[in-house]
N, C-alpha and C. Protein backbone atom coordinates (compact mmCIF):
# COMPACT_ATOMS: atom_id res chain seq x y z
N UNK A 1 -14.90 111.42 -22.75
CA UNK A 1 -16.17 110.78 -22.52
C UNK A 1 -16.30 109.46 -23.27
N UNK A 2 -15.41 109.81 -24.21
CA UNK A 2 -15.47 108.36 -25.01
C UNK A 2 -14.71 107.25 -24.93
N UNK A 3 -15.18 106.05 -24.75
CA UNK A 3 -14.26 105.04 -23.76
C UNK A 3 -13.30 104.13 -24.98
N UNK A 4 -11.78 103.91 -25.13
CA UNK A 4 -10.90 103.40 -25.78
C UNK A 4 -11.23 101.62 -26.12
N UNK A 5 -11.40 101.42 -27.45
CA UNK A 5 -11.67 100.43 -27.49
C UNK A 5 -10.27 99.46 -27.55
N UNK A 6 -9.89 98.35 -26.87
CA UNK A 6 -8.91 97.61 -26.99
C UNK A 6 -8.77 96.42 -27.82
N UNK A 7 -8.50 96.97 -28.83
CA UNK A 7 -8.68 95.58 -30.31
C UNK A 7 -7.96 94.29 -30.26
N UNK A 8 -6.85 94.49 -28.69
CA UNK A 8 -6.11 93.11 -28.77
C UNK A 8 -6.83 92.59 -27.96
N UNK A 9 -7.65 92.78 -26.86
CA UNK A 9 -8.56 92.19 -25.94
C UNK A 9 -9.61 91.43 -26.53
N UNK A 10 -10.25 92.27 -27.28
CA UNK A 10 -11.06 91.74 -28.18
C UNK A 10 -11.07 90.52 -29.51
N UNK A 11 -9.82 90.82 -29.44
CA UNK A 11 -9.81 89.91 -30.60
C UNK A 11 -9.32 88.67 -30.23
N UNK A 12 -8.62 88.61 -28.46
CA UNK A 12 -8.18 87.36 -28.04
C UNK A 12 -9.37 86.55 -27.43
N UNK A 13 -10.45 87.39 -26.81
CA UNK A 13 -12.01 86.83 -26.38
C UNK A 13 -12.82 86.20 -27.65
N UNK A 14 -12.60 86.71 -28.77
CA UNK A 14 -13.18 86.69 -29.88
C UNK A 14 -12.41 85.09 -30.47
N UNK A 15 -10.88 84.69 -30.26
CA UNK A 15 -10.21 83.72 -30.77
C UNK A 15 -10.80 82.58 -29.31
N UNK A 16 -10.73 83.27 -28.11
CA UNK A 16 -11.31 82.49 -27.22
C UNK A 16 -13.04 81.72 -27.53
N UNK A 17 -13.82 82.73 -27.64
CA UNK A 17 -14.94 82.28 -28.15
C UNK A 17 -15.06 81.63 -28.87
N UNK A 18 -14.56 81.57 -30.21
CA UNK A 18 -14.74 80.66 -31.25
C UNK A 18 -14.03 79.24 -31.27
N UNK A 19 -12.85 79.13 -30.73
CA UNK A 19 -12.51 78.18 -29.85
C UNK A 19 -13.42 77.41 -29.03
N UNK A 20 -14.44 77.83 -28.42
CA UNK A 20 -15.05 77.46 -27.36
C UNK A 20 -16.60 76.62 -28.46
N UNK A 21 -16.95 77.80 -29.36
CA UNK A 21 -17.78 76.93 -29.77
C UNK A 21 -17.43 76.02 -30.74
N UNK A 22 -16.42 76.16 -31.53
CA UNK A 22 -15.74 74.92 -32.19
C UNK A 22 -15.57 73.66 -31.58
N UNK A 23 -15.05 73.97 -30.56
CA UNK A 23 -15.43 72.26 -29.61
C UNK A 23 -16.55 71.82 -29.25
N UNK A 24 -17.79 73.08 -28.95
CA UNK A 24 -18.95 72.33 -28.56
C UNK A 24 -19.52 71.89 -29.86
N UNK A 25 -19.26 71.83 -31.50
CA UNK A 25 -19.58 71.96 -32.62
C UNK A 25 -19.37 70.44 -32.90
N UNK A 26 -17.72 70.60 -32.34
CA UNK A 26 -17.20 69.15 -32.59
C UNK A 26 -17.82 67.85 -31.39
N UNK A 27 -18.25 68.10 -30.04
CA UNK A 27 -18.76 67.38 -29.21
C UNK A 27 -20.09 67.15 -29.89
N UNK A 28 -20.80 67.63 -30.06
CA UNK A 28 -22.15 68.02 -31.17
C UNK A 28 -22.22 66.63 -32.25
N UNK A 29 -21.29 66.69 -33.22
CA UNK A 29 -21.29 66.13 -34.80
C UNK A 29 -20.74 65.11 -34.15
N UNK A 30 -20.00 64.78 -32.87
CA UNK A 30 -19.93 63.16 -33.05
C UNK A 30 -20.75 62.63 -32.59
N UNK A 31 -21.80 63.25 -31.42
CA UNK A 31 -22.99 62.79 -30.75
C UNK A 31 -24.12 62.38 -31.68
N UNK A 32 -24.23 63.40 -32.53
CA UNK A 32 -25.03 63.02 -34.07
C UNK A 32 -24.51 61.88 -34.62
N UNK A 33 -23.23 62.13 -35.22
CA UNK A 33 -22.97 61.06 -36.00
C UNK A 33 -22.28 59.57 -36.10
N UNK A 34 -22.32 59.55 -34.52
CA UNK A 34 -21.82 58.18 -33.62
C UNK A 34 -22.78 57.41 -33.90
N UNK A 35 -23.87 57.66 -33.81
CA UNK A 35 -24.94 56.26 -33.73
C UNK A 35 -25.05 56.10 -35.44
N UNK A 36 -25.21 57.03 -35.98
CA UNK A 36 -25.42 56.92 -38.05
C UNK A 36 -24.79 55.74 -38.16
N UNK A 37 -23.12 56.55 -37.90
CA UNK A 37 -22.75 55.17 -38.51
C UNK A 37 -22.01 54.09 -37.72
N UNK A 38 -22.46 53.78 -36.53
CA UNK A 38 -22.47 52.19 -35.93
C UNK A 38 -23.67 51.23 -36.93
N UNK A 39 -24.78 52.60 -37.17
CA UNK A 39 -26.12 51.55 -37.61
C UNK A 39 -25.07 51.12 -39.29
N UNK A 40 -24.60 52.11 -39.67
CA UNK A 40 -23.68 51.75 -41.35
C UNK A 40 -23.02 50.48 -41.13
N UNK A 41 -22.06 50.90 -40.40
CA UNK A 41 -21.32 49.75 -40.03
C UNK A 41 -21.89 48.50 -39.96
N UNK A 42 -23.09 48.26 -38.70
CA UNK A 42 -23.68 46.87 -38.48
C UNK A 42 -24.34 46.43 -40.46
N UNK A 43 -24.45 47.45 -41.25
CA UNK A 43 -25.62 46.94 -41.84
C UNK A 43 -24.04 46.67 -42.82
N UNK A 44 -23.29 47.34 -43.11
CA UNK A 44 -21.97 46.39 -43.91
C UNK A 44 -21.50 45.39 -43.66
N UNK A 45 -21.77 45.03 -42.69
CA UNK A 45 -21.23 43.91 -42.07
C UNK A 45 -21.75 42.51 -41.59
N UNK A 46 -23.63 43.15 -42.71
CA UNK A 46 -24.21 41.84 -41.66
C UNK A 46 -24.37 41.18 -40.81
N UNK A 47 -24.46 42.39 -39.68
CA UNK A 47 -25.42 41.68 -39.01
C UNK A 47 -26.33 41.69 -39.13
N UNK A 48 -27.33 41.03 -38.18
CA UNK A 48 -28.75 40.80 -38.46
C UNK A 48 -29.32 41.70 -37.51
N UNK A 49 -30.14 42.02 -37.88
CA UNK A 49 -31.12 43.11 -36.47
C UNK A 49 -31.54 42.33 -35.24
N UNK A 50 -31.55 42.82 -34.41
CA UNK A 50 -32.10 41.93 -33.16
C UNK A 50 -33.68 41.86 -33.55
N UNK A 51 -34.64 40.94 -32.90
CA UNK A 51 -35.94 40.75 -33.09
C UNK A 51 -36.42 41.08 -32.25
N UNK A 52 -37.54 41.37 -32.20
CA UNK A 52 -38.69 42.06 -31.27
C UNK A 52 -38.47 40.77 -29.80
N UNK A 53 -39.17 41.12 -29.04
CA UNK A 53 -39.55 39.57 -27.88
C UNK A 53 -40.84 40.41 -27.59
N UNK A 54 -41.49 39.43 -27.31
CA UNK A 54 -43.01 38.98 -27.02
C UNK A 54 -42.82 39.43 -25.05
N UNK A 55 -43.22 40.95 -24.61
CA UNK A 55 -43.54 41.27 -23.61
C UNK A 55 -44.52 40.42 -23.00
N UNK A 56 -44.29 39.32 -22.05
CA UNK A 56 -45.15 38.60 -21.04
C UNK A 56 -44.94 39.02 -19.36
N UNK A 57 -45.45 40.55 -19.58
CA UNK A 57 -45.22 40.70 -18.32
C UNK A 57 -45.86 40.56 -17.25
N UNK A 58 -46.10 39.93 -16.07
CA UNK A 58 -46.63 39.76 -15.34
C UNK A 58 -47.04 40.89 -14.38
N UNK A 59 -48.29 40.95 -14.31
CA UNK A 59 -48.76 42.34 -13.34
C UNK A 59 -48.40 42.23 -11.83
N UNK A 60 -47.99 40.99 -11.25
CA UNK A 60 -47.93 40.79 -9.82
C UNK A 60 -46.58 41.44 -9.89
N UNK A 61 -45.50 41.01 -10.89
CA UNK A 61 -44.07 41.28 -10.30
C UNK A 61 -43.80 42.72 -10.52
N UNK A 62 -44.60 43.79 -11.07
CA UNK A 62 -44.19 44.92 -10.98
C UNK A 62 -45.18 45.58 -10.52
N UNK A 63 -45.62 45.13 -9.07
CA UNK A 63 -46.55 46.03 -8.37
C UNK A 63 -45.48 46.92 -7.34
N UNK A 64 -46.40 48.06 -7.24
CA UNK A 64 -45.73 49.23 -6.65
C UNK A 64 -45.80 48.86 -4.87
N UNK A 65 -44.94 48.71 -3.81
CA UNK A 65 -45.17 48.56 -2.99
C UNK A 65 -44.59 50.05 -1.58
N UNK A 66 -44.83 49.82 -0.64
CA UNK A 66 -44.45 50.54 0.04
C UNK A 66 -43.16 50.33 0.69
N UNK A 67 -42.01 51.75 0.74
CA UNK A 67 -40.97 51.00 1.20
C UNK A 67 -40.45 50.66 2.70
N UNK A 68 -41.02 50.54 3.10
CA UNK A 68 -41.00 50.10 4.64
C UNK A 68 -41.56 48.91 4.51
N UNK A 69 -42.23 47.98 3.33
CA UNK A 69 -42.34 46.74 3.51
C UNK A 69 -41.57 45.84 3.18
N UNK A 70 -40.96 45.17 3.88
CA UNK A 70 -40.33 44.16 3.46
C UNK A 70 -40.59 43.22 3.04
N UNK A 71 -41.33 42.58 2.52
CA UNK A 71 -42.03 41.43 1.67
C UNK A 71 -42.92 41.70 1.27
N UNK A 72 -43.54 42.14 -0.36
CA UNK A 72 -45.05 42.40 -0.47
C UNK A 72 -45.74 40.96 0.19
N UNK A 73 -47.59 41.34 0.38
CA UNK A 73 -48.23 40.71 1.33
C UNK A 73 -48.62 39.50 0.41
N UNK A 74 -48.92 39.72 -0.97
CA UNK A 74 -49.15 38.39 -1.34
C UNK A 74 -48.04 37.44 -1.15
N UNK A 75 -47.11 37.46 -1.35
CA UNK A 75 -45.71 36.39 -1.68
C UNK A 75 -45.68 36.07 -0.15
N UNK A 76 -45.86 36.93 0.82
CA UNK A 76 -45.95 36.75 2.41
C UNK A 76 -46.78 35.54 2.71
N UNK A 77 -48.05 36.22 2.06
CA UNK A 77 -49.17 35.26 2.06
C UNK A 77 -49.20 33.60 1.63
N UNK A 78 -48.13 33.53 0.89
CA UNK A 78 -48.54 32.82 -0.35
C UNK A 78 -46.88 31.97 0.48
N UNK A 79 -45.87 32.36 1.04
CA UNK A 79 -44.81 31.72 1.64
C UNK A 79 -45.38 31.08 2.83
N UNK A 80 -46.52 31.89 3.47
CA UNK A 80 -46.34 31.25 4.82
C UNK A 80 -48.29 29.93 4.90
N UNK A 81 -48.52 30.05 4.14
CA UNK A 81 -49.74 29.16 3.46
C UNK A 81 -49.77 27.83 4.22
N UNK A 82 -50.13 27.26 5.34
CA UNK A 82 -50.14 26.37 5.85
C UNK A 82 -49.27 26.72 7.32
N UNK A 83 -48.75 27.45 7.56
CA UNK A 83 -47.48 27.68 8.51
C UNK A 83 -48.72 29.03 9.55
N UNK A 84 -49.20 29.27 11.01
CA UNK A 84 -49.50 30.10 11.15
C UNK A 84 -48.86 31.24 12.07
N UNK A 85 -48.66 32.17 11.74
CA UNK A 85 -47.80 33.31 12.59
C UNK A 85 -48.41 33.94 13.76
N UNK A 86 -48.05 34.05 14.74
CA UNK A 86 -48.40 35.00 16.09
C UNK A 86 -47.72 36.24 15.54
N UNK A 87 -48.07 37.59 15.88
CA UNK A 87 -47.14 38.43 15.56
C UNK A 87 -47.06 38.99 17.45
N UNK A 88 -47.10 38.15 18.64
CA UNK A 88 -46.93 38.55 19.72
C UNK A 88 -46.54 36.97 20.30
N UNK A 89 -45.30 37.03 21.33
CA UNK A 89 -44.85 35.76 21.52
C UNK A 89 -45.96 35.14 22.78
């Protein structure tokens, strides 16, 4: 009734496993510690930090449009300004 335990099976799943998380351990600590020390590095080495920039963003150029339009209507508007269109010949 009592089922045979197999200690070499086990212990090769067991060398498998730990294997397995040892690499995700090691994928892990360089993901962490890749950026640390690029920032070490830049700061031994003087460079200088990049500076802020002054966001002037314009509300027209990141309006949401529909995509079946091919030209939003102001810039439409605003191209054809003196010029008048038939949309039937």
């Amino acid at each position: 009734m009592f089922a045979k335990i197999d200690y070499e099976s086990l212990a090769l799943f067991g060398k498998f496993g730990g294997a397995m998380l040892g690499l995700l351990l090691l994928v892990w600590l360089i993901a962490v510690l890749t950026p640390k020390a690029a920032k070490l590095i830049d700061k031994l080495s003087g460079k200088p930090r990049p500076e802020r920039v002054q966001d002037n963003i314009k509300p027209e150029e990141y309006e949401v449009h529909s995509f079946f339009e091919d030209v939003p209507l102001k810039k439409q508007e605003n191209k054809n300004d003196g010029e008048k269109q038939e949309d039937f010949p």
